[in-house]
N, C-alpha and C. Protein backbone atom coordinates (compact mmCIF):
# COMPACT_ATOMS: atom_id res chain seq x y z
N UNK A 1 -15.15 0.90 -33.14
CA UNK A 1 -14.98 0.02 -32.01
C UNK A 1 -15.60 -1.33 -32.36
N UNK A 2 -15.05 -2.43 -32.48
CA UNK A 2 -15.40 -3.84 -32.59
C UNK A 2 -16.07 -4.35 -31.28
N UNK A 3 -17.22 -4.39 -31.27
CA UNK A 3 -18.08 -5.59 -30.63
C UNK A 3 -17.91 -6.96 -30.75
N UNK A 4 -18.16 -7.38 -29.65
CA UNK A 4 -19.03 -9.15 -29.56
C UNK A 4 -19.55 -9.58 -28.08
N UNK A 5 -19.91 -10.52 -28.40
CA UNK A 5 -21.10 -11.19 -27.35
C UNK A 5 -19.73 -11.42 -26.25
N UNK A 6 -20.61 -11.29 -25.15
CA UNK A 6 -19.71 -11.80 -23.79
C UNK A 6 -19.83 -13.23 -23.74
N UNK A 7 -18.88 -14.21 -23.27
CA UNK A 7 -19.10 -15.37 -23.32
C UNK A 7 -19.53 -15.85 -21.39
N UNK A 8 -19.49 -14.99 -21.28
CA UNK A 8 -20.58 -15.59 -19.66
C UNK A 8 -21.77 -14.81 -19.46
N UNK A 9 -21.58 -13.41 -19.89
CA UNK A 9 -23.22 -12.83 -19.48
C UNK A 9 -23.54 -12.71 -20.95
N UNK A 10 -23.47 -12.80 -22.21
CA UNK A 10 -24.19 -13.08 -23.13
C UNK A 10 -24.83 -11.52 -24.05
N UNK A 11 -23.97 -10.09 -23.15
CA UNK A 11 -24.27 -9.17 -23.51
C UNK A 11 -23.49 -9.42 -24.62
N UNK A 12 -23.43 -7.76 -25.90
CA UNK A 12 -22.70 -7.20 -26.33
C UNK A 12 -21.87 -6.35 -26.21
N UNK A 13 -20.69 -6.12 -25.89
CA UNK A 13 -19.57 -5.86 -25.33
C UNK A 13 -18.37 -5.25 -26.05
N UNK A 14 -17.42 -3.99 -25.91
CA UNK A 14 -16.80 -3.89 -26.62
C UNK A 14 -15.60 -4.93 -26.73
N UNK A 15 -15.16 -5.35 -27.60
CA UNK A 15 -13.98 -6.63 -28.19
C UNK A 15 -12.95 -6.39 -26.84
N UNK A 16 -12.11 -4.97 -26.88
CA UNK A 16 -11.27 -4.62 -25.59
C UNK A 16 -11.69 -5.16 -24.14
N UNK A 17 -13.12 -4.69 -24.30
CA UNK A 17 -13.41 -5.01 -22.50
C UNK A 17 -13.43 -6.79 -22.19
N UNK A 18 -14.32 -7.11 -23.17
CA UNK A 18 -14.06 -8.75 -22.62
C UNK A 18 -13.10 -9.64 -22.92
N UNK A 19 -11.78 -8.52 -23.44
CA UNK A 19 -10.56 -9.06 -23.25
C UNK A 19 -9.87 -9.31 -22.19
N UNK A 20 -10.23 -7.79 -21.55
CA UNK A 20 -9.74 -7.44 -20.11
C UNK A 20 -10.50 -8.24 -18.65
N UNK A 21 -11.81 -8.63 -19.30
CA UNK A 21 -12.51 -9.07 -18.40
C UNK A 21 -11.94 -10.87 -18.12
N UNK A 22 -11.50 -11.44 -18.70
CA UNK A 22 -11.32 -12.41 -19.14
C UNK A 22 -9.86 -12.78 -19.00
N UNK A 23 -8.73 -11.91 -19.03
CA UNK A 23 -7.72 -11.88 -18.40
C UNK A 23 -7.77 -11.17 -17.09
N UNK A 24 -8.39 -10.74 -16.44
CA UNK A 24 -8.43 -10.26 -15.00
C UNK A 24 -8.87 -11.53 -14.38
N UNK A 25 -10.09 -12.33 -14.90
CA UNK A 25 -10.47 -13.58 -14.37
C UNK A 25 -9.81 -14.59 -14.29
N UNK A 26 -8.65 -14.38 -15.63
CA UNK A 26 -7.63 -15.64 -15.31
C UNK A 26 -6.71 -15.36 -14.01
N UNK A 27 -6.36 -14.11 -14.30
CA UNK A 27 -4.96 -13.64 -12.98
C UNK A 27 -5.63 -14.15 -11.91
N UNK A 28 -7.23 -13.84 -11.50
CA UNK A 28 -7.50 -14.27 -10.31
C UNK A 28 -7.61 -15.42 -9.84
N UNK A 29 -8.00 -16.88 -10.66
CA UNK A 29 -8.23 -17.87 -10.57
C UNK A 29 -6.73 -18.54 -10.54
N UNK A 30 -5.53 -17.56 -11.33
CA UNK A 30 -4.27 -18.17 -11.41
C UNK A 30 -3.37 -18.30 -9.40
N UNK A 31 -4.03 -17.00 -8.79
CA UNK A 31 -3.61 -16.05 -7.67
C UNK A 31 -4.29 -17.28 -6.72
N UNK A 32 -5.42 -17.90 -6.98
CA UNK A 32 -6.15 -18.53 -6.27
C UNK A 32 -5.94 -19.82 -6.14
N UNK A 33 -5.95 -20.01 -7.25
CA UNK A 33 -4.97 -21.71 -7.25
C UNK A 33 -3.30 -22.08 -6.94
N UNK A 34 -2.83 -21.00 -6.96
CA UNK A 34 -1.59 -20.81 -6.04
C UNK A 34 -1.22 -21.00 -4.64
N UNK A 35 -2.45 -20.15 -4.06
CA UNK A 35 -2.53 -20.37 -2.93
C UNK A 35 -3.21 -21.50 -1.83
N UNK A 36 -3.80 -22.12 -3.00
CA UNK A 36 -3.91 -23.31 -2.33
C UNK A 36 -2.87 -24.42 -2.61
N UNK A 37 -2.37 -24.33 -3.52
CA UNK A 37 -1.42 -25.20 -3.79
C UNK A 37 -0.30 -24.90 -2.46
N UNK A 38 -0.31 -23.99 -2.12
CA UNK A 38 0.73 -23.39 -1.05
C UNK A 38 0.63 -23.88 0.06
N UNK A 39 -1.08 -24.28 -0.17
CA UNK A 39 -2.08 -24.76 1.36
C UNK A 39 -2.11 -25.99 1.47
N UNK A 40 -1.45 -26.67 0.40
CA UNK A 40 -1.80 -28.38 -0.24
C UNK A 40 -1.98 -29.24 1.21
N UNK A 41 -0.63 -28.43 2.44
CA UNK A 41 -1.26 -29.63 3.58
C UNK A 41 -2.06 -29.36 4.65
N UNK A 42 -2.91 -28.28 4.24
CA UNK A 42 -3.97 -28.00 5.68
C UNK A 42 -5.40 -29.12 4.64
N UNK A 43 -6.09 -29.69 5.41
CA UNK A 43 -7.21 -31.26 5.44
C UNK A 43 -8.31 -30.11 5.38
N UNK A 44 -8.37 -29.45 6.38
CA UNK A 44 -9.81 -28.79 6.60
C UNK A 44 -10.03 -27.72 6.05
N UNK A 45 -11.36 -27.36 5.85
CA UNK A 45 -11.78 -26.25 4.91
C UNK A 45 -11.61 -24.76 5.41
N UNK A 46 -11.36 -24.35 4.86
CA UNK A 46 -11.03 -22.98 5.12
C UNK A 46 -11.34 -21.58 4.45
N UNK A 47 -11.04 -20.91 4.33
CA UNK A 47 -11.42 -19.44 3.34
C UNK A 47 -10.38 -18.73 3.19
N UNK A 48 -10.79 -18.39 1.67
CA UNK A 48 -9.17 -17.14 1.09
C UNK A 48 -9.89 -16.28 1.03
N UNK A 49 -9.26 -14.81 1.43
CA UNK A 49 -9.75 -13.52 1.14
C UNK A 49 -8.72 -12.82 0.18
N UNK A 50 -9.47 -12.45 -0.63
CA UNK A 50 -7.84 -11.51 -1.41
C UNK A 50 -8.56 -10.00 -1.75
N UNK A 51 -7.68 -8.94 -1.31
CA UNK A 51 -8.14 -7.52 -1.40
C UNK A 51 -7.64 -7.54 -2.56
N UNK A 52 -8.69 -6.63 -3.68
CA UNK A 52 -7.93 -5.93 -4.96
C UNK A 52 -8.85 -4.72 -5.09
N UNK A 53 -7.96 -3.78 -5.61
CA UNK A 53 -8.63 -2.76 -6.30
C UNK A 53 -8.13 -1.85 -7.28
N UNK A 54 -8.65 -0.95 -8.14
CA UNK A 54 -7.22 -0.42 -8.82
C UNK A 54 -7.01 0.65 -8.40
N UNK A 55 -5.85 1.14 -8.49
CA UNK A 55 -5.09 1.86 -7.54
C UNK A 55 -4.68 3.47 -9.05
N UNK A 56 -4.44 4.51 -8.26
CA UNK A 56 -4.67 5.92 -9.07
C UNK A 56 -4.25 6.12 -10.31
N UNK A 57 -3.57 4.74 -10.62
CA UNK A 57 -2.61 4.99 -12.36
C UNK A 57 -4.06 4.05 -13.38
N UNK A 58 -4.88 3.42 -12.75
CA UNK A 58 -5.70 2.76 -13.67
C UNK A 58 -5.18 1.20 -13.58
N UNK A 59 -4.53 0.80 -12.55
CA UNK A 59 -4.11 -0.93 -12.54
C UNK A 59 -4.50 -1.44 -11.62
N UNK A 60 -4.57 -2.58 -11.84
CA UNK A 60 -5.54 -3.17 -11.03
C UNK A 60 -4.57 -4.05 -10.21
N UNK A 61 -4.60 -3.86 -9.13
CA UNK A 61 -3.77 -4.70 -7.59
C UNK A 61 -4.54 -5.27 -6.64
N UNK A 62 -3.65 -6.50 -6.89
CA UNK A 62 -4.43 -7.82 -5.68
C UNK A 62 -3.41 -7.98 -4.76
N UNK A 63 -4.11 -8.30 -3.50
CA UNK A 63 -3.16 -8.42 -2.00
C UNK A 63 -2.46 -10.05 -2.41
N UNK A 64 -1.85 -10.50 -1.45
CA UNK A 64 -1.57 -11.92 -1.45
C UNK A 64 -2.69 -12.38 -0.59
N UNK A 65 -3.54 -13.50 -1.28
CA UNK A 65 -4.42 -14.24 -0.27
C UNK A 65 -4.19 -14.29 0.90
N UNK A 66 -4.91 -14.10 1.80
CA UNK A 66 -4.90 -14.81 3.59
C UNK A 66 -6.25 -16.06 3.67
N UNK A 67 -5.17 -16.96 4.13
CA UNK A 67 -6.14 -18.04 4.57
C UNK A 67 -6.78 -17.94 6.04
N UNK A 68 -7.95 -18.35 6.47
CA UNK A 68 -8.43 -18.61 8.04
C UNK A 68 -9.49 -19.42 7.68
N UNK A 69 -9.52 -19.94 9.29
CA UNK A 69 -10.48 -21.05 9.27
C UNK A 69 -12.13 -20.88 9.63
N UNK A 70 -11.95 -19.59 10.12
CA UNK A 70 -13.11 -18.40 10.52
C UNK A 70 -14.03 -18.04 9.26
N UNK A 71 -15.20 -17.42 9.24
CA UNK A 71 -15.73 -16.61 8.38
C UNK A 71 -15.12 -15.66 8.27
N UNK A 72 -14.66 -15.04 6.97
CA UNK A 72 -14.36 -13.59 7.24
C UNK A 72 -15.38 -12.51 6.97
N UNK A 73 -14.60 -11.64 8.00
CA UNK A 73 -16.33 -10.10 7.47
C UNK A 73 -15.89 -9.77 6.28
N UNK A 74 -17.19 -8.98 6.08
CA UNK A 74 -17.45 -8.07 4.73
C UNK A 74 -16.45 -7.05 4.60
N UNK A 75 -15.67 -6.78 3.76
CA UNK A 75 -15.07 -5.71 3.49
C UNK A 75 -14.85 -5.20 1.74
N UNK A 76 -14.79 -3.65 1.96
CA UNK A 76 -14.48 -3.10 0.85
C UNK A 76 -13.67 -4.35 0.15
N UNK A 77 -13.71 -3.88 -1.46
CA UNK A 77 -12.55 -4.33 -2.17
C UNK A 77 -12.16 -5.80 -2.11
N UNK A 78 -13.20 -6.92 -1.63
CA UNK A 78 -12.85 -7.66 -1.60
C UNK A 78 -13.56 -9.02 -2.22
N UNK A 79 -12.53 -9.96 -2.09
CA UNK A 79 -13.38 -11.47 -2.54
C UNK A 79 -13.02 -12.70 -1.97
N UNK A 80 -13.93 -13.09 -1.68
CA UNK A 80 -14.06 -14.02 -0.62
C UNK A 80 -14.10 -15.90 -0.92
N UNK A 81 -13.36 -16.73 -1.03
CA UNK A 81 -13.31 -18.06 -1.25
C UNK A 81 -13.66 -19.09 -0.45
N UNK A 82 -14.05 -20.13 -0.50
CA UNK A 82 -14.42 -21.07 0.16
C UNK A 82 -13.72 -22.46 -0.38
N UNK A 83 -12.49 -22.59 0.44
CA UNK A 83 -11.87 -24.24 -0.60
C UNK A 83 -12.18 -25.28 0.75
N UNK A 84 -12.64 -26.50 -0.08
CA UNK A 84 -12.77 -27.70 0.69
C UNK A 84 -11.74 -28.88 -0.03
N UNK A 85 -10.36 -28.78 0.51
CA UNK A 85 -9.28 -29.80 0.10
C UNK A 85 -10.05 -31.08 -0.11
N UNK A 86 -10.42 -31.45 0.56
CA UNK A 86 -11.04 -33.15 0.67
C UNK A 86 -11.52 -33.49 -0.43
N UNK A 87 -13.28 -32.40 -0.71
CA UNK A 87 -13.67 -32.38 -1.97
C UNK A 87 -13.19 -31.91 -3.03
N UNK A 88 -12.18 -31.19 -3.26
CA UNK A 88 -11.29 -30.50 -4.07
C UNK A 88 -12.90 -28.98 -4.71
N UNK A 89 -12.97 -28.72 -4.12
CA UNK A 89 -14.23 -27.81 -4.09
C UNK A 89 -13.27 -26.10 -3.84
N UNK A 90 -13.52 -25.33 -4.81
CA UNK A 90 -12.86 -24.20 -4.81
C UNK A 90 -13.58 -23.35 -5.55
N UNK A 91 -14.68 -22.49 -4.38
CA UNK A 91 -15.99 -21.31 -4.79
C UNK A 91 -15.59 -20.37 -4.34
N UNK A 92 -16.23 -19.25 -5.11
CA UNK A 92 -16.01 -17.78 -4.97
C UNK A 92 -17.18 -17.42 -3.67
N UNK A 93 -17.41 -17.41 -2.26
CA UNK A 93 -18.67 -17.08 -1.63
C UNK A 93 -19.22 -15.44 -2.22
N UNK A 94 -18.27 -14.27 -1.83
CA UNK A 94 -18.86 -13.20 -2.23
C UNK A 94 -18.10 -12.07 -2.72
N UNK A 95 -18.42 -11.09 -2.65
CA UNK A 95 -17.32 -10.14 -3.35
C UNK A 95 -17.89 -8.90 -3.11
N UNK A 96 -17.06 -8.16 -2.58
CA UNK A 96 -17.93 -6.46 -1.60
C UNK A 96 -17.11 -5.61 -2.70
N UNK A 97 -17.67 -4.61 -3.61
CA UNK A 97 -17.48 -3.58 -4.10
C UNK A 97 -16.86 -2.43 -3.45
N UNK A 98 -16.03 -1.69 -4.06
CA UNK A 98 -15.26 -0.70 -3.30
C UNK A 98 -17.10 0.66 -2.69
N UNK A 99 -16.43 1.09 -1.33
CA UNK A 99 -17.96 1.65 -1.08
C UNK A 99 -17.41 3.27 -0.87
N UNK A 100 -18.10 4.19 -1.65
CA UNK A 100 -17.85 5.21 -1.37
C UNK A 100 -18.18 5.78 0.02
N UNK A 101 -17.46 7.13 0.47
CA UNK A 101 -18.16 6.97 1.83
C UNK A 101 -19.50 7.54 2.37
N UNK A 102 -19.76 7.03 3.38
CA UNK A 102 -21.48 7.28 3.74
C UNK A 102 -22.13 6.09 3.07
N UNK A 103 -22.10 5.52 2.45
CA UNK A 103 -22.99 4.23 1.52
C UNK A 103 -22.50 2.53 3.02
N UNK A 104 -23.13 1.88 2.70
CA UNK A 104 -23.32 0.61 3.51
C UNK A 104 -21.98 -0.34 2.01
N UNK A 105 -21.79 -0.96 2.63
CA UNK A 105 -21.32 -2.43 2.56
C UNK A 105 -22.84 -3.14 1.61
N UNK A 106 -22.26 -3.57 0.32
CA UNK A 106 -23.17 -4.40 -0.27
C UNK A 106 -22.31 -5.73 -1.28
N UNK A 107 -22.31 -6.33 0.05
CA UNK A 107 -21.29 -7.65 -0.62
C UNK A 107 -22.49 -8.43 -2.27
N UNK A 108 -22.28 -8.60 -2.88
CA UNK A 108 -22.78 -9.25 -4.34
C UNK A 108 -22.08 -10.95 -4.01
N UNK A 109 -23.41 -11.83 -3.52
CA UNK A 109 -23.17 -13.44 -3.76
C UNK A 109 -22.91 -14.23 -4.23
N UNK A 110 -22.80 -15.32 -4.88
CA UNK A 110 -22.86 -16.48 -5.71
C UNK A 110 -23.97 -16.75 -5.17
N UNK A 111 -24.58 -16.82 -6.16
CA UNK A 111 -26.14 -17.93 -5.82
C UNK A 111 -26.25 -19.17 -6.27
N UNK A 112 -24.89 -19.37 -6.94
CA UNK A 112 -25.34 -20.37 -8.13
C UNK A 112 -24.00 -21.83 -7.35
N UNK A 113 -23.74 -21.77 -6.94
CA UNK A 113 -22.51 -22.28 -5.85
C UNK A 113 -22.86 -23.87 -5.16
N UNK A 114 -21.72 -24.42 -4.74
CA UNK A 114 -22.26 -25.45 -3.73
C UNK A 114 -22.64 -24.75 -2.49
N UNK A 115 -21.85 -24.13 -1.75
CA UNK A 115 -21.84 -23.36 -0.51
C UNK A 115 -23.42 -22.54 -0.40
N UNK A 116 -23.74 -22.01 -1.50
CA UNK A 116 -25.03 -21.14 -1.08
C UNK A 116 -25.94 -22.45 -1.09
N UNK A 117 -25.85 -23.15 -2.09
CA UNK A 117 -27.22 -24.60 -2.35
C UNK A 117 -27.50 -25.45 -1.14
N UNK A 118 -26.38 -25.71 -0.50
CA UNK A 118 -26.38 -26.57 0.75
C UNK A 118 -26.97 -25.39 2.36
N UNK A 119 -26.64 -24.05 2.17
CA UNK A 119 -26.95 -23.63 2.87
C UNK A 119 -28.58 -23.19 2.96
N UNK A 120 -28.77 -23.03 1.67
CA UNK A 120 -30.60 -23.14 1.61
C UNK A 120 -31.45 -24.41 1.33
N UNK A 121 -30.52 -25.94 1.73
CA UNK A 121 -30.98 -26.90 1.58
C UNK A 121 -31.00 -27.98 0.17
N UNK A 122 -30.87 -27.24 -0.54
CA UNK A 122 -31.05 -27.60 -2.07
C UNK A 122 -30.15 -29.25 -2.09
N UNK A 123 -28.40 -29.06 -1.66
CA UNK A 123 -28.07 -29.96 -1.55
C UNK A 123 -27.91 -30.84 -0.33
N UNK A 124 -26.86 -32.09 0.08
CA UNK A 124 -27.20 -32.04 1.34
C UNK A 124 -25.64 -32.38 1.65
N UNK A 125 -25.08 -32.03 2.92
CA UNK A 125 -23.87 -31.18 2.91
C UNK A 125 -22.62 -32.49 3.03
C-alpha cells in the first residue's frame, strides 16, 4: 500500500484515501458553487444545507442544496453553508455526522471561518 502526507491535515495517509478525500471535496465545493450560481440574484445572505451520506452499495450521495434565509437546525448527515453574495464570502458553518441511534447530535464547527471570528468578536462584522 503506497503512503503520503495529507495535504490539509499533514497526516500519513494511504495514496487511495487522499485521493478520495480530495475528490469528494471537489464534488462538494463543485455542488456548492452551482448553487449559488443558481442563486446569482438573491442580494442577501443566506444558508445552503446539503444532506449526504453513503448509501448501502458504499457511494456516497448528496441531496440538491436548499437555500433559506433562516438558521438551519442540526441534522444528521449534514453540511451547513453560509454565502454572503455582496462579500462574495462562501463558508462551510458546520457539519453533523451521521448519529447512530440513542447518541445526541454532535455537529463538528469551523473555527477557523469568518462567520465563527466575527461571532466571538475577533473580527468586526
Amino acid at each position: 500500500m503506497k503512503m503520503a502526507k495529507c495535504p490539509t491535515s499533514g497526516l500519513v495517509l494511504p495514496q487511495d484515501f487522499i485521493e478520495n478525500k480530495i475528490s469528494l471535496k471537489h464534488g462538494i465545493e463543485i455542488l456548492v458553487d452551482k448553487a449559488i450560481n443558481d442563486l446569482k440574484d438573491v442580494r442577501e445572505n443566506y444558508f445552503l444545507t446539503i444532506h449526504a451520506k453513503f448509501d448501502d452499495e458504499g457511494m456516497f450521495c448528496m441531496n440538491v442544496p436548499k437555500a433559506t434565509l433562516k438558521l438551519p437546525p442540526f441534522v444528521s448527515n449534514s453540511m451547513v453553508f453560509w454565502i454572503c453574495p455582496i462579500r462574495g464570502i462562501k463558508e462551510l458553518l458546520w457539519m453533523v455526522p451521521p448519529v447512530k441511534k440513542g447518541e445526541k447530535l454532535a455537529p463538528e464547527f469551523n473555527k477557523e471561518g469568518v462567520a465563527y471570528l466575527q461571532v466571538k468578536g475577533a473580527m468586526a462584522s
